[in-house]
Protein backbone atom coordinates (compact mmCIF):
# COMPACT_ATOMS: atom_id res chain seq x y z
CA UNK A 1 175.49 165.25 143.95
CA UNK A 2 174.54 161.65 143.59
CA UNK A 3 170.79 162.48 143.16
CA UNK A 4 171.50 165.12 140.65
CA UNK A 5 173.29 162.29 138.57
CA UNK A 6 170.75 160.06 139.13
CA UNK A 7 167.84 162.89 137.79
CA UNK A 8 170.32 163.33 134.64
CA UNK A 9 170.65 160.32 133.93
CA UNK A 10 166.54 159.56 134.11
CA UNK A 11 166.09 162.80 131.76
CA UNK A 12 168.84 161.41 129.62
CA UNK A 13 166.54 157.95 129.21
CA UNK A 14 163.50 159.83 129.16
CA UNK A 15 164.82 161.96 125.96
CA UNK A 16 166.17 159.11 124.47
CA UNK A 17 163.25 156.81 124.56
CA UNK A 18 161.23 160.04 123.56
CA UNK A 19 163.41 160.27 120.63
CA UNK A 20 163.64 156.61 120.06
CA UNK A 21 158.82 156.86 120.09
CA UNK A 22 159.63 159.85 117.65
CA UNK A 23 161.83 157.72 115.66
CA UNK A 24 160.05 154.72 115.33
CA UNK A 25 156.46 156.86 114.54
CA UNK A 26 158.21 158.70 111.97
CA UNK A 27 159.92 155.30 110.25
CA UNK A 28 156.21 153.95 110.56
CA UNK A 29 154.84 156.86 108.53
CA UNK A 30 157.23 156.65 106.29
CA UNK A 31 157.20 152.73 105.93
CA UNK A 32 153.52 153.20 105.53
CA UNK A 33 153.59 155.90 102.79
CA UNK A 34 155.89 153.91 100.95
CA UNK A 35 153.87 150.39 101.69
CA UNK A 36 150.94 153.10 100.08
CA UNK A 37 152.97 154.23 96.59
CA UNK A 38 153.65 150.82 96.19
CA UNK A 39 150.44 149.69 96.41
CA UNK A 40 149.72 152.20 94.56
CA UNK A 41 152.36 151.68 91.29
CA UNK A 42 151.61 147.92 91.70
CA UNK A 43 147.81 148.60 91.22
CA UNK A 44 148.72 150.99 88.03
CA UNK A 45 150.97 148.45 86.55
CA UNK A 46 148.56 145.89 87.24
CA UNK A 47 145.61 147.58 85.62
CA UNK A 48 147.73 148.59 82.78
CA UNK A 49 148.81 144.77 82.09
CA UNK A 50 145.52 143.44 83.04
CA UNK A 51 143.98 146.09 80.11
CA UNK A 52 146.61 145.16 77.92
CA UNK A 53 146.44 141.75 77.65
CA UNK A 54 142.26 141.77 77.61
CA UNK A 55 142.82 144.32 74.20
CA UNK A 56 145.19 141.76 73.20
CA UNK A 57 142.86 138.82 73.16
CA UNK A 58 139.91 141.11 72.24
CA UNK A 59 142.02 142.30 69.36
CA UNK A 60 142.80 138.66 67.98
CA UNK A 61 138.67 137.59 68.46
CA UNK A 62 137.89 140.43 66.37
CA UNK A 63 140.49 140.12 63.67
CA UNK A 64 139.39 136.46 63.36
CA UNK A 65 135.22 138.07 63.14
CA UNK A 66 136.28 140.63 60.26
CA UNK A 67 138.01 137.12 58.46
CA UNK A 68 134.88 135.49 58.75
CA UNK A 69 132.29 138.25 58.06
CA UNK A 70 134.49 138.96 54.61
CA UNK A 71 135.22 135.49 53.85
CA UNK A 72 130.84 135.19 54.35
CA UNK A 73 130.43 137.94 51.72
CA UNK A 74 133.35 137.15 49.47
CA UNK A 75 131.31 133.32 49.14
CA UNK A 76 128.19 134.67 48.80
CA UNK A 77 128.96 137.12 45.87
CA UNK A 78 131.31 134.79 44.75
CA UNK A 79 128.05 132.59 44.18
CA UNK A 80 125.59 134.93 43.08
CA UNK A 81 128.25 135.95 39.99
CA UNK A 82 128.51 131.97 39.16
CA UNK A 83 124.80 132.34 38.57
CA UNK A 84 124.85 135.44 36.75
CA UNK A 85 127.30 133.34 34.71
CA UNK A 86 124.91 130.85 33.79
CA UNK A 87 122.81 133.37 32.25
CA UNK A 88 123.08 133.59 28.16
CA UNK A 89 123.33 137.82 28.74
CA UNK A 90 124.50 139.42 31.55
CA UNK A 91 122.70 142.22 30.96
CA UNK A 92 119.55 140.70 30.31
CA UNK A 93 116.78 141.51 32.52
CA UNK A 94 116.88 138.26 34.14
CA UNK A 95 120.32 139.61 35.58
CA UNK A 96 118.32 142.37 37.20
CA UNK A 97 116.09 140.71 38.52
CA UNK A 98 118.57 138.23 40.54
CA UNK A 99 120.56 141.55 41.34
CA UNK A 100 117.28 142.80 42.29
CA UNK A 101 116.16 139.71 44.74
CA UNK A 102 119.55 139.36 46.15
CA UNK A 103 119.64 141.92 48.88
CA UNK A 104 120.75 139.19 51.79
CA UNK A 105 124.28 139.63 51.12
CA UNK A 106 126.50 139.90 54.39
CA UNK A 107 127.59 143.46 54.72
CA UNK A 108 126.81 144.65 51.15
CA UNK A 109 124.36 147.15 51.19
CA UNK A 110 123.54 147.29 47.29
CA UNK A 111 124.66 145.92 43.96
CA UNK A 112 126.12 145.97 40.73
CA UNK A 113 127.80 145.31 37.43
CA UNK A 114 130.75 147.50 35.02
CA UNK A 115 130.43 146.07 32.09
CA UNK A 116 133.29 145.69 29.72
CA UNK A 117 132.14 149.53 27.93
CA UNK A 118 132.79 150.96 31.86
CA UNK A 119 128.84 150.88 31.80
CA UNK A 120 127.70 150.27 35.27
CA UNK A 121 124.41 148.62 35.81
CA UNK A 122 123.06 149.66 38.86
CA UNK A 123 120.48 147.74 41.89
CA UNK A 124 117.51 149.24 40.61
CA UNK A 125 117.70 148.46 36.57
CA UNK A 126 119.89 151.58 36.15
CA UNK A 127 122.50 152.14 33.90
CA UNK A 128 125.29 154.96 34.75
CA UNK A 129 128.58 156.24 33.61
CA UNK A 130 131.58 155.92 36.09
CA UNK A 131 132.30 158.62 37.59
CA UNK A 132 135.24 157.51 40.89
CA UNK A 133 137.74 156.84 38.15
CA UNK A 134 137.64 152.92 38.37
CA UNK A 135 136.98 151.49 34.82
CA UNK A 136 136.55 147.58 33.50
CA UNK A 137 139.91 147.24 32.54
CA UNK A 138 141.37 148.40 35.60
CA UNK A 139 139.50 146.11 37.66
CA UNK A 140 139.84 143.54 35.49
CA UNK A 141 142.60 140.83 36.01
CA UNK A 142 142.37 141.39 40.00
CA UNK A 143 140.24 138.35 40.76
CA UNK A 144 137.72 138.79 43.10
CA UNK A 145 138.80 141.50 45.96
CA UNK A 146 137.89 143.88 48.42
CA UNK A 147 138.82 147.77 47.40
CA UNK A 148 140.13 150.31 50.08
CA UNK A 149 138.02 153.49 50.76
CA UNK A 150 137.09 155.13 47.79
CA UNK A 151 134.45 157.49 46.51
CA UNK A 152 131.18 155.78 45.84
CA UNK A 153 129.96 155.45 42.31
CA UNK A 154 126.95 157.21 42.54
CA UNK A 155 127.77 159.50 45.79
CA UNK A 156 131.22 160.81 44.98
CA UNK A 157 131.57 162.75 48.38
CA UNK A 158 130.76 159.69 49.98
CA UNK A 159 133.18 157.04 51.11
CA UNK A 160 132.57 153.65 50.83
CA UNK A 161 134.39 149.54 49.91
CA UNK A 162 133.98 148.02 46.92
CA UNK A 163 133.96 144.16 46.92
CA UNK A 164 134.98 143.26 43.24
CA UNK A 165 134.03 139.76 41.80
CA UNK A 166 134.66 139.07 38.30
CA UNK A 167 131.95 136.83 35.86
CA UNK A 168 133.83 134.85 33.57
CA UNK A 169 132.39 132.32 30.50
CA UNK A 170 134.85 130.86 28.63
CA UNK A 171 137.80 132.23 30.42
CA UNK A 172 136.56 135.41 29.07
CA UNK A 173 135.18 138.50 31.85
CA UNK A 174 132.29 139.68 30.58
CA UNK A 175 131.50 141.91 33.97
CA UNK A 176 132.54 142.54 36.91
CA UNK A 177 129.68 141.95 39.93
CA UNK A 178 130.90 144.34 42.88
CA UNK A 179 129.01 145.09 46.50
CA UNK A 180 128.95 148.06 47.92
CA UNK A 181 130.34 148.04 51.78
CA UNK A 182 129.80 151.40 53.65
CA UNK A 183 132.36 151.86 56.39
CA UNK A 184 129.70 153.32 59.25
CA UNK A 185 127.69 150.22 59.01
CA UNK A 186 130.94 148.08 59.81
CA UNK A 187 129.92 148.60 63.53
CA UNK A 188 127.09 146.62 63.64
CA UNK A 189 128.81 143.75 62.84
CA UNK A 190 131.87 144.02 64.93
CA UNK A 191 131.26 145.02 67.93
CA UNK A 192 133.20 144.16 71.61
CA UNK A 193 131.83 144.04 74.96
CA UNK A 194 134.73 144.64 77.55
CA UNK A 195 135.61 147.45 79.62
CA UNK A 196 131.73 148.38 80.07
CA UNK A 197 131.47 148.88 75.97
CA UNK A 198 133.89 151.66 76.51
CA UNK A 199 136.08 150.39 74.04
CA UNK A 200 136.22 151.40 70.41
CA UNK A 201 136.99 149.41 67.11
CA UNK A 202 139.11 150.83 64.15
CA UNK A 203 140.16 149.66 60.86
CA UNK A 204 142.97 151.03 59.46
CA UNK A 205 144.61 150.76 56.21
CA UNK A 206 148.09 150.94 56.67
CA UNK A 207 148.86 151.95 52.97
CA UNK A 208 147.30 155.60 53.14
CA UNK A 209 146.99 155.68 57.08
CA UNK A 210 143.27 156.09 56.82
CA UNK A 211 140.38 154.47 58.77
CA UNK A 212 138.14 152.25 56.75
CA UNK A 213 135.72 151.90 60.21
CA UNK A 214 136.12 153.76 63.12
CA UNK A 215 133.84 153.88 66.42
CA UNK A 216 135.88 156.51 67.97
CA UNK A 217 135.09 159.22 65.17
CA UNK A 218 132.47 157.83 63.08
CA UNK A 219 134.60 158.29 60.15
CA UNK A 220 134.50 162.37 60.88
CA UNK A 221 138.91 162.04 61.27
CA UNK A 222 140.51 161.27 58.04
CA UNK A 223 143.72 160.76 59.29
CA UNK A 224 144.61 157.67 61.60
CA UNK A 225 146.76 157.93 64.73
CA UNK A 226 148.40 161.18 62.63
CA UNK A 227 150.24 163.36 65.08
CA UNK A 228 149.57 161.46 68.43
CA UNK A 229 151.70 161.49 70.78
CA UNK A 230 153.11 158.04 72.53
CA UNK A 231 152.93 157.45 76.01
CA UNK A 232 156.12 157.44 77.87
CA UNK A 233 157.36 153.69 77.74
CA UNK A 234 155.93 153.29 74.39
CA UNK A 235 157.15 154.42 70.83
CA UNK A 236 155.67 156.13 67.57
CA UNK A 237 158.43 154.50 65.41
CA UNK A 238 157.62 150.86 66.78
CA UNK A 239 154.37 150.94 66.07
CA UNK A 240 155.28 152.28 62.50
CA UNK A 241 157.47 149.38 62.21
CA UNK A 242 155.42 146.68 63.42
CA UNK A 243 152.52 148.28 60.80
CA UNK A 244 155.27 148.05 58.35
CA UNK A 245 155.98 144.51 59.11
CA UNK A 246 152.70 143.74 59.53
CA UNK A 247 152.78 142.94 63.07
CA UNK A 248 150.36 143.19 66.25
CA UNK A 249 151.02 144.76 69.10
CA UNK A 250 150.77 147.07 71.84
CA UNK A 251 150.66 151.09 72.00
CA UNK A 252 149.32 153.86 74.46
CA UNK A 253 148.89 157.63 72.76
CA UNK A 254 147.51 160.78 73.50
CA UNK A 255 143.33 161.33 71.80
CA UNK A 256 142.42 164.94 71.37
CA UNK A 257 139.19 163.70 71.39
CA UNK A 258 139.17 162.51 74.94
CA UNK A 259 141.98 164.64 75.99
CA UNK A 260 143.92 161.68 77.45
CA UNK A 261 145.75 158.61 76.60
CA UNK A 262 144.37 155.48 74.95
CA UNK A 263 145.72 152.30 75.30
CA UNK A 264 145.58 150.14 72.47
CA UNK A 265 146.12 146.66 70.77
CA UNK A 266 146.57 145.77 67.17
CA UNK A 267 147.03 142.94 64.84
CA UNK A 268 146.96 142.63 60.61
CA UNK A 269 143.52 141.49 59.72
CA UNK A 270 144.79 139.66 56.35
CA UNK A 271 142.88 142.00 54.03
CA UNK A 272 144.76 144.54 52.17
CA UNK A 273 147.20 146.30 54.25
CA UNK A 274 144.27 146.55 57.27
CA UNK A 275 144.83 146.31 60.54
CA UNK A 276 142.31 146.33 63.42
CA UNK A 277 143.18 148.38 66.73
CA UNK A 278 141.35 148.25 69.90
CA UNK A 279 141.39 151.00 72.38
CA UNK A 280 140.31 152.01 75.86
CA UNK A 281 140.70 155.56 77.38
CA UNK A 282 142.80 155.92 80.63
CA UNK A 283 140.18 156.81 82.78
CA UNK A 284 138.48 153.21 82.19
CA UNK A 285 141.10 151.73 82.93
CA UNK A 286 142.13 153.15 85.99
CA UNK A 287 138.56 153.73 87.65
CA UNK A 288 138.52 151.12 89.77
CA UNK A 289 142.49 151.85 90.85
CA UNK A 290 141.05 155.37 91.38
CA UNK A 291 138.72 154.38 93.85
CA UNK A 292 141.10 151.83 95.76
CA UNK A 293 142.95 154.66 96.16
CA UNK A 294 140.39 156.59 97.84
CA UNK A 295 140.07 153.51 100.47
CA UNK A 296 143.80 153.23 100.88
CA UNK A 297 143.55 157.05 102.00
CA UNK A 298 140.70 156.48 104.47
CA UNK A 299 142.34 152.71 105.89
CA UNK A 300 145.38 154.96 106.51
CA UNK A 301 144.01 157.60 108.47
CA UNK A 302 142.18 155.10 110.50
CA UNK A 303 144.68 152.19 110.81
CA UNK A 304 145.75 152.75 114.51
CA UNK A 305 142.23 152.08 115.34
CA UNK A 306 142.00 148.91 113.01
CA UNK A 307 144.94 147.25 114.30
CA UNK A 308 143.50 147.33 118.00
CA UNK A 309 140.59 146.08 116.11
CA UNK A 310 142.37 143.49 114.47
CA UNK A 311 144.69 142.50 117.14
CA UNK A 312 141.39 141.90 119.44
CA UNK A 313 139.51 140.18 116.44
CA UNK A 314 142.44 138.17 116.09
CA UNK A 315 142.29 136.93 119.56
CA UNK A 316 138.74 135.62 119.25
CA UNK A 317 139.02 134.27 115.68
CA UNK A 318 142.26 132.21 116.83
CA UNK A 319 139.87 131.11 120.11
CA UNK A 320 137.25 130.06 117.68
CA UNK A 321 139.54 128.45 115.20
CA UNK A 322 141.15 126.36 117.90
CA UNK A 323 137.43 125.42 119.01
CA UNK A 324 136.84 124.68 115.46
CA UNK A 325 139.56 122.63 114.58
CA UNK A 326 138.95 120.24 118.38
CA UNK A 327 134.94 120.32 116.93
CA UNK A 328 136.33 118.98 113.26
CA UNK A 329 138.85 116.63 115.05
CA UNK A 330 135.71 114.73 116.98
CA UNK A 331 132.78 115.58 114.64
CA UNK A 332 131.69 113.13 111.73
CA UNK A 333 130.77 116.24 109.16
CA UNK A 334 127.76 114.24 107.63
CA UNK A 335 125.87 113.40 110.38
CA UNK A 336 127.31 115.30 113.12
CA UNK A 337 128.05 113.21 115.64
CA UNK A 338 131.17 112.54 117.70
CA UNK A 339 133.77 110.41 115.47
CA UNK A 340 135.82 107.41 116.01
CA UNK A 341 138.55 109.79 117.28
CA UNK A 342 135.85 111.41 120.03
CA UNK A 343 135.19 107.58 120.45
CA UNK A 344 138.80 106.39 121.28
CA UNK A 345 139.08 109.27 123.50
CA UNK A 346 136.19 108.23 125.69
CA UNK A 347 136.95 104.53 125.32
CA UNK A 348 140.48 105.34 126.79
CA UNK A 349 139.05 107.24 129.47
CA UNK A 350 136.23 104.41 130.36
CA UNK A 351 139.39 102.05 130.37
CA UNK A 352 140.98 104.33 133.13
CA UNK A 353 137.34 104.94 134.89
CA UNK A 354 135.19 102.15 134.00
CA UNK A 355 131.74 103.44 135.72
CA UNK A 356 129.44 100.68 137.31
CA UNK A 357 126.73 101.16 134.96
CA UNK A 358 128.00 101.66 131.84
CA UNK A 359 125.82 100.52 128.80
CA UNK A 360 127.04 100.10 124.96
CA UNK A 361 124.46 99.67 122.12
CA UNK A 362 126.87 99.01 118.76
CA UNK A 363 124.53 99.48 115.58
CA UNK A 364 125.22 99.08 111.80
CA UNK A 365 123.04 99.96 109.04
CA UNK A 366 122.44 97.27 106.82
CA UNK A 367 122.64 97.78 102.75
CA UNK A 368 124.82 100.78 102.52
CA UNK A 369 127.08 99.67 100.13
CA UNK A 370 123.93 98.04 97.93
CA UNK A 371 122.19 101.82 98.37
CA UNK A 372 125.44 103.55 96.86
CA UNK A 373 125.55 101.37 94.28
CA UNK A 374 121.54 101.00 93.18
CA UNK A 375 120.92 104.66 94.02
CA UNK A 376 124.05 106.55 94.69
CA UNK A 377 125.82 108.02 97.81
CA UNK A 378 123.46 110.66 97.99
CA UNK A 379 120.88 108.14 98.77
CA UNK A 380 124.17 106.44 101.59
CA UNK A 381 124.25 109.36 102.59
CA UNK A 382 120.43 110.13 103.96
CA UNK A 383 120.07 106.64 104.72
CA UNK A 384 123.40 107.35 107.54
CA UNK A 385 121.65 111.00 108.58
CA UNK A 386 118.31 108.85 109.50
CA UNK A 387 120.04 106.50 111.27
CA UNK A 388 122.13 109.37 113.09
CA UNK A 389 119.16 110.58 113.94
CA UNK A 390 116.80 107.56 115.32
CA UNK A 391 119.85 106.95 117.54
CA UNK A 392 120.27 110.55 119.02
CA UNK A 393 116.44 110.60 119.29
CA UNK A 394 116.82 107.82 121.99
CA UNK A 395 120.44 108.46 123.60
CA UNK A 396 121.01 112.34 123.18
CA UNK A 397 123.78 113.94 120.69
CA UNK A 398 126.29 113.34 123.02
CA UNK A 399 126.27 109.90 123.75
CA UNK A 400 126.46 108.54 119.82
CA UNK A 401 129.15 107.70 117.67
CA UNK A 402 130.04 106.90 113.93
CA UNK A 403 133.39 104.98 114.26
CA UNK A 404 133.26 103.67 110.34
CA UNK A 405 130.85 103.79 107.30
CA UNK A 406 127.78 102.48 108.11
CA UNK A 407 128.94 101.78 111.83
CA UNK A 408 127.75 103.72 114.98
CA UNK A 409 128.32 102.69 118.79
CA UNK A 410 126.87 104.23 122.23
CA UNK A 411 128.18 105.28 125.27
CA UNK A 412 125.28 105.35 128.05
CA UNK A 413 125.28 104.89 132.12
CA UNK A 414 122.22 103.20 132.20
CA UNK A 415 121.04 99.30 132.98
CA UNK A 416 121.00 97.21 129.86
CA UNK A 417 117.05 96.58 130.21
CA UNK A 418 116.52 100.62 129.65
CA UNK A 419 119.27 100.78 127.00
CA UNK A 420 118.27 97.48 125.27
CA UNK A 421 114.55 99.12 125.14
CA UNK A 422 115.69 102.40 123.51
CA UNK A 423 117.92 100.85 121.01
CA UNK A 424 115.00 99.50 119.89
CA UNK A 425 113.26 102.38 119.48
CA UNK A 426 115.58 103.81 117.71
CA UNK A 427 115.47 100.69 115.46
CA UNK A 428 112.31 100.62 114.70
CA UNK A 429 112.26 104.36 114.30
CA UNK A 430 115.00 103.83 111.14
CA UNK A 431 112.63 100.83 110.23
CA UNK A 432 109.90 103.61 109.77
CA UNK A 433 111.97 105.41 107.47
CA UNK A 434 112.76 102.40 105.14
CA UNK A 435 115.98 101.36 106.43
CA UNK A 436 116.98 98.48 108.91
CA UNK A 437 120.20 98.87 111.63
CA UNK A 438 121.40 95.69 113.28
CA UNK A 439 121.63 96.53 117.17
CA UNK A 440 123.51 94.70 119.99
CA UNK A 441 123.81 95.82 123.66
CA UNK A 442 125.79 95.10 125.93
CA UNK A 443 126.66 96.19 129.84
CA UNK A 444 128.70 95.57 132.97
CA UNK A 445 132.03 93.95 132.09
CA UNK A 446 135.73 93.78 133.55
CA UNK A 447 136.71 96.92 131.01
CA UNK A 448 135.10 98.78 128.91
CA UNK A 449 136.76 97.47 125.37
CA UNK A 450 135.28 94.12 126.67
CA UNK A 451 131.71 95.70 126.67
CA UNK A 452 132.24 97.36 123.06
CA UNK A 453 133.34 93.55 122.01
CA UNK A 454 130.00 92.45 123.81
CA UNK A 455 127.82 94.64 121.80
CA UNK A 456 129.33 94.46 118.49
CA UNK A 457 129.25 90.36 118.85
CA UNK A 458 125.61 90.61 119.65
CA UNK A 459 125.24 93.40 116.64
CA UNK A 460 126.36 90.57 114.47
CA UNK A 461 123.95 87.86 115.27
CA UNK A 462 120.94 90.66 114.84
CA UNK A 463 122.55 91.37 111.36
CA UNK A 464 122.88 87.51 110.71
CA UNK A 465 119.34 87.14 111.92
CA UNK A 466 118.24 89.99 109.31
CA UNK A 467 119.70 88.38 106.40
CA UNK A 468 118.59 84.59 107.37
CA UNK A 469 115.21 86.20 107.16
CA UNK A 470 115.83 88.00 103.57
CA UNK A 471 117.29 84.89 102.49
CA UNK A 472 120.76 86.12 101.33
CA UNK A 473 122.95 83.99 102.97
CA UNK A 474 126.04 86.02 101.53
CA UNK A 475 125.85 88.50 104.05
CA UNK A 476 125.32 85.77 107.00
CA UNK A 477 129.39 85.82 107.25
C-alpha cells in the first residue's frame, strides 16, 4: 500500500512538472510572439516617424529652393524691364532685340510685352491679339507678380505661369514685360534626393485645388488630393484647415495611382496661395521593415539553437574579455610593453623573492618633451616605439617596462657585465635611429627597490653626462 502511494505520488510530480515544461514552453511562445509584434509595431512606428520627419525637413529645403529660384527670376525680369524702360519706345525694335538676346532668364522659357492696346508683342518680333482673357488693364496695377495656371497666350489648351512685371516712365505703365513659366519644366529645378528618388514634388495652389507642378502625374490629374482618402490616424478636414490657415504639416492618403497610401509633408511656399507637398509611397517606406521582418521570422524558428550558441559564445567572449582587460591593465597601448602597474607587480614580488642574480637597466629617452613640442607627439610618439624596441631587441618583450613618459626600466637575471653590455646595444641601436636614451644598470643589492634606486641614480649621471656634452646645462639638474 505504501509503494502504491509512493508510485502516485511520483506520477503526480511527473504530471505536474510535465505540465509545469508545457507551461513554461507555451508562456515562452507566447512571450516571444508578443516580444515579435512589438518589434514589429515599434519598427512600423519607427519607420513612419523616421519618414515623417525626413519629408518634414525635405519639405522646408524645398520651400526655401522655390523662394529662391522665384525671387532669381522675379530680379532678373525685374531688371531686364528697368532697361526696357530706358528705351525712348518700348516697342521699338531695339526692345526686340533685348527681348530677343535675353533668353538666360531663370525658369522663363520665352518672353513678352501687352501693351497698353492688349497688343502682345511676342519673343520672336511678333505681334498677337490676346486670346486667355488677360488684358493691360487687368494686369495693370498688380506690381510685378507671378500668375496661377492659366491658358497660355499663344497655346490656349496649354497650361502654363505667367510672371508679370510692369515698365513704368514717369509713374506711367507703358507695358507690361511677363515670362512665360511652364509647369513640367518646374522639375528640373526642384528636385529631392531621399528615399532612393522615390519621392515626388507637388505644387499646389490652394485657391482652386490644382497642381501648378506635379512629379507624381506630370500634370495629367487636374484635381489635387480630390477624393483621397486619409489614413487612419490622420484627417481630410485638418489638412483642409491647416491649407486654409496656411500651415505645414503632416498627412498620409490613399493614391489610385499607386494603389496605396502616401505619406506626405507640406508647408506654404509664400507665393500665391501655393503650397509644396512631399510624398513617399508606403512600400518605400516600409521596405526595409519588410525585410527585418523576414529575419525576425527565420531568428525565431532558429532561436533554440542560437541561444546554445550564444550561451557558449558567451562563455569564451567573457574568457577573452577578462584576458583582455588583465592584458590592458599591464600593457602600455603605444608601445606594448608591460606598464608601471605590470612593473609594481613584479617589483613586489622581487621584494618577497629577491633572486641572486637579478639585473636592472633603468633607461630614459632624452628630448621627448623638446620632440612634442618642435615636431609634435606623433613624432614622441615614434621616437618612444624605437626606443621600445632597441630595448626588447636586447632583453626580450617580457622583461621591459614603460613606468612613465619617456621612462622604461628592466627586469633581467643576468650578471651586470652581460646586462651592462646589452643595454648598450640597445643604446646605440636608438642612437642609430636618431635618438639618444640615458642608461644605468645596476645588480645584486639587499632588495630589489634598492637595485631600481641603483640604476635610475646611475641613469642620471649618463643623462647629465649627455647634456654636459651638448652644452645645455639646464637639463644637468
Amino acid at each position: 500500500m505504501e509503494l502504491k502511494n509512493k508510485l502516485k505520488m511520483l506520477l503526480k510530480k511527473i504530471n505536474r512538472q510535465g505540465r509545469e515544461n508545457i507551461i513554461a514552453a507555451v508562456s515562452l511562445k507566447a512571450l516571444l510572439c508578443i516580444g515579435f509584434l512589438a518589434v514589429l509595431w515599434f519598427l512600423r512606428s519607427y519607420s513612419v516617424d523616421f519618414c515623417l520627419r525626413t519629408l518634414e525637413q525635405e519639405t522646408q529645403e524645398v520651400q526655401g529652393n522655390i523662394r529662391l529660384q522665384i525671387a532669381f527670376a522675379r530680379n532678373r525680369l525685374e531688371m531686364l524691364a528697368d532697361i526696357i524702360e530706358r528705351e525712348e519706345d518700348i516697342d521699338s525694335e531695339r526692345v526686340l532685340e533685348i527681348l530677343k538676346a535675353d533668353t538666360g532668364v531663370d525658369l522663363v522659357s520665352r518672353l513678352g510685352i501687352v501693351f497698353p492696346d492688349d497688343r502682345v508683342l511676342q519673343q520672336d518680333g511678333t505681334l498677337s491679339e490676346p486670346i486667355n482673357g488677360i488684358t493691360f488693364d487687368a494686369l495693370d496695377g498688380k506690381g510685378a507678380f507671378i500668375t496661377n495656371i492659366e491658358p497660355d497666350d499663344l497655346e490656349p489648351d496649354k497650361l502654363v505661369l505667367f510672371f508679370n512685371v510692369p515698365i513704368k516712365k514717369e509713374g506711367q505703365t507703358e507695358g507690361i514685360l511677363f515670362g512665360v513659366i511652364e509647369p513640367q519644366d518646374l522639375s528640373d529645378y526642384f528636385k529631392v534626393d531621399i528615399f532612393d528618388g522615390n519621392a515626388d514634388i507637388f505644387i499646389i495652389d490652394a485657391e482652386n485645388m490644382e497642381f501648378v507642378m506635379d512629379t507624381l502625374h506630370r500634370q495629367e490629374d487636374p484635381g489635387a488630393m480630390e477624393g483621397h482618402k486619409a489614413k487612419k490616424g490622420y484627417s481630410r478636414e485638418q489638412t483642409a484647415q491647416d491649407f486654409a490657415d496656411g500651415k505645414g504639416g503632416i498627412t498620409a492618403y490613399f493614391s489610385r495611382s499607386f494603389n496605396e497610401y502616401l505619406y506626405t509633408a507640406y508647408e506654404p511656399v509664400g507665393i500665391n496661395d501655393w503650397f509644396v507637398m512631399l510624398t513617399v509611397p508606403e512600400s518605400i517606406v516600409f521596405r526595409e521593415t519588410v525585410y527585418i521582418e523576414k529575419v525576425l521570422f527565420w531568428l525565431g524558428i532558429y532561436e533554440a539553437a542560437v541561444l546554445i550558441v550564444y550561451f557558449l559564445w558567451d562563455v569564451v567572449r567573457t574568457r577573452k574579455e577578462i584576458r583582455a582587460k588583465e592584458r590592458i591593465a599591464t600593457t602600455d597601448l603605444l608601445t606594448n610593453l608591460k606598464n608601471r602597474n605590470a612593473y609594481e607587480q613584479m617589483l613586489a614580488q622581487y621584494e618577497a623573492d629577491l633572486p641572486a642574480s637579478l639585473s636592472c637597466v633603468y633607461a630614459d629617452a632624452n628630448g621627448l618633451h623638446e620632440l612634442n613640442n618642435s615636431q609634435g607627439h606623433s613624432a614622441g610618439d615614434k621616437m618612444l616605439q624605437t626606443v621600445a624596441a632597441a630595448l626588447v631587441g636586447s632583453f626580450g618583450q617580457e622583461h621591459v617596462y614603460r613606468i612613465g613618459g619617456d621612462e622604461f626600466l628592466v627586469f633581467v637575471e643576468m650578471d651586470l657585465d652581460c646586462v651592462s653590455k646589452k643595454a648598450a646595444e640597445a643604446k646605440e641601436k636608438a642612437a642609430e635611429a636618431g635618438y639618444h636614451v640615458s642608461v644605468g644598470a645596476a645588480s645584486g643589492g639587499c632588495d630589489a627597490a634598492a637595485v631600481v634606486k641603483a640604476a635610475e641614480q646611475r641613469m642620471y649621471e649618463d643623462k647629465k653626462r649627455y647634456y654636459m656634452s651638448q652644452g645645455d646645462r639646464r637639463k644637468m639638474r
